[in-house]
Protein backbone atom coordinates (compact mmCIF):
# COMPACT_ATOMS: atom_id res chain seq x y z
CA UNK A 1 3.49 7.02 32.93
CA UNK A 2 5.45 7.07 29.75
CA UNK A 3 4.37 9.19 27.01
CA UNK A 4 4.82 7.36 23.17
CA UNK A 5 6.88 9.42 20.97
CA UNK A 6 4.86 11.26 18.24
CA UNK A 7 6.80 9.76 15.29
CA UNK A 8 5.58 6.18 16.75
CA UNK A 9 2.02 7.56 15.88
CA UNK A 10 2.51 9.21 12.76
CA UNK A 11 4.05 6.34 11.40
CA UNK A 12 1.10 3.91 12.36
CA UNK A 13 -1.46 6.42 11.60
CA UNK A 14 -0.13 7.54 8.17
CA UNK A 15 -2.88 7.06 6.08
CA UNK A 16 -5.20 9.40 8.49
CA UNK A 17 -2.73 12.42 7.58
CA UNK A 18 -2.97 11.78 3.71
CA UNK A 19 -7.23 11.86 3.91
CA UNK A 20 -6.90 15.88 4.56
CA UNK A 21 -5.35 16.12 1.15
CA UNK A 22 -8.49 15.62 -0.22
CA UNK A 23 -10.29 12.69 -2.49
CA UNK A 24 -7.52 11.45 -4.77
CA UNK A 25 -5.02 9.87 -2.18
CA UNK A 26 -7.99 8.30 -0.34
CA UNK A 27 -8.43 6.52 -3.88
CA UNK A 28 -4.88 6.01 -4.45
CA UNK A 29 -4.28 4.22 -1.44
CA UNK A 30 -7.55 2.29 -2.15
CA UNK A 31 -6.32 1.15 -5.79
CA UNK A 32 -2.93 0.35 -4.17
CA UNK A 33 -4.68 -2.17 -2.06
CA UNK A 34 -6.68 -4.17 -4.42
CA UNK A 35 -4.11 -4.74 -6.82
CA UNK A 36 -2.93 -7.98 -6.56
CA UNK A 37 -7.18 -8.61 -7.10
CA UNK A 38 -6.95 -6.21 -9.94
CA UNK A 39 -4.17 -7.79 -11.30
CA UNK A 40 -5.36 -11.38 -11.19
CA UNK A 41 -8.62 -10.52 -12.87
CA UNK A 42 -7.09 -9.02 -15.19
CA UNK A 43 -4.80 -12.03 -16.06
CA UNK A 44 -7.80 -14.73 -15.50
CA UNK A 45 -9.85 -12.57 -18.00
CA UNK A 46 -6.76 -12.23 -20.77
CA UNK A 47 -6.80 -16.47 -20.81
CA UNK A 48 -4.09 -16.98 -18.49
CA UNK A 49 -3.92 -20.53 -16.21
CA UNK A 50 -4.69 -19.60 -12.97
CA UNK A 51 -1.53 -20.57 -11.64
CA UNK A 52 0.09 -18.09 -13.93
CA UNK A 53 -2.43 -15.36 -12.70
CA UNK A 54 -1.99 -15.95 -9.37
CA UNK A 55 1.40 -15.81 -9.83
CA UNK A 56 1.77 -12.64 -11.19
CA UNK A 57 -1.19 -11.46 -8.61
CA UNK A 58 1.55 -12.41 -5.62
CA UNK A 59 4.14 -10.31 -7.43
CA UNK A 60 2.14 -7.22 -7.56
CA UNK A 61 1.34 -7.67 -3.52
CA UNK A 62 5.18 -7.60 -3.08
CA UNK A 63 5.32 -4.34 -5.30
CA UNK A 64 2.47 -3.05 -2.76
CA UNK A 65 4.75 -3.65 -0.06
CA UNK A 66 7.80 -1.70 -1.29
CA UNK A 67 5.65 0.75 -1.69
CA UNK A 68 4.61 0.94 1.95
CA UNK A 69 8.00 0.46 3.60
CA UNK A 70 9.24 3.75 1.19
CA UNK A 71 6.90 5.45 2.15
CA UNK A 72 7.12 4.24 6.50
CA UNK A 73 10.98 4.59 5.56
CA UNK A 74 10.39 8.75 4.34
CA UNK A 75 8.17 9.23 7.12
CA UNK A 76 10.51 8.04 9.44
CA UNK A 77 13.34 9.96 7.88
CA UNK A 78 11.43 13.41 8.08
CA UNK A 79 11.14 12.33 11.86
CA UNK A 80 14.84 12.43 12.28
């Protein structure tokens, strides 16, 4: 049987490392995820069409994903 290599695993199973640091980047990572919600609510109640609002909503979920590939790309860079 083949073993997985442990950067395979860390890099899945980064958020699990980050919950021993204590409260805050439990919440951070939780306020990263509902921000495209955050940010269309916030839009919708400012006045703005909704097609503007979810517009903008989509662009912060593409912000959220940068986000997430630096971070899989430093993990995987420590790794190496």
């Amino acid at each position: 049987m083949v073993s997985p290599d442990i950067s395979t695993f860390r890099t899945i199973d980064d958020g699990a490392e980050e919950l021993f640091g204590g409260f805050w980047p439990f919440l951070k990572r939780t306020l990263l995820i509902f921000l495209p919600l955050w940010t269309w609510l916030l839009c919708w109640s400012a006045g703005f069409n909704n097609i503007i609002s979810a517009t903008l909503a989509g662009l912060s979920l593409s912000v959220v994903v940068g986000i997430e590939r630096y971070k899989l790309s430093r993990i995987s860079s420590k790794d190496n």
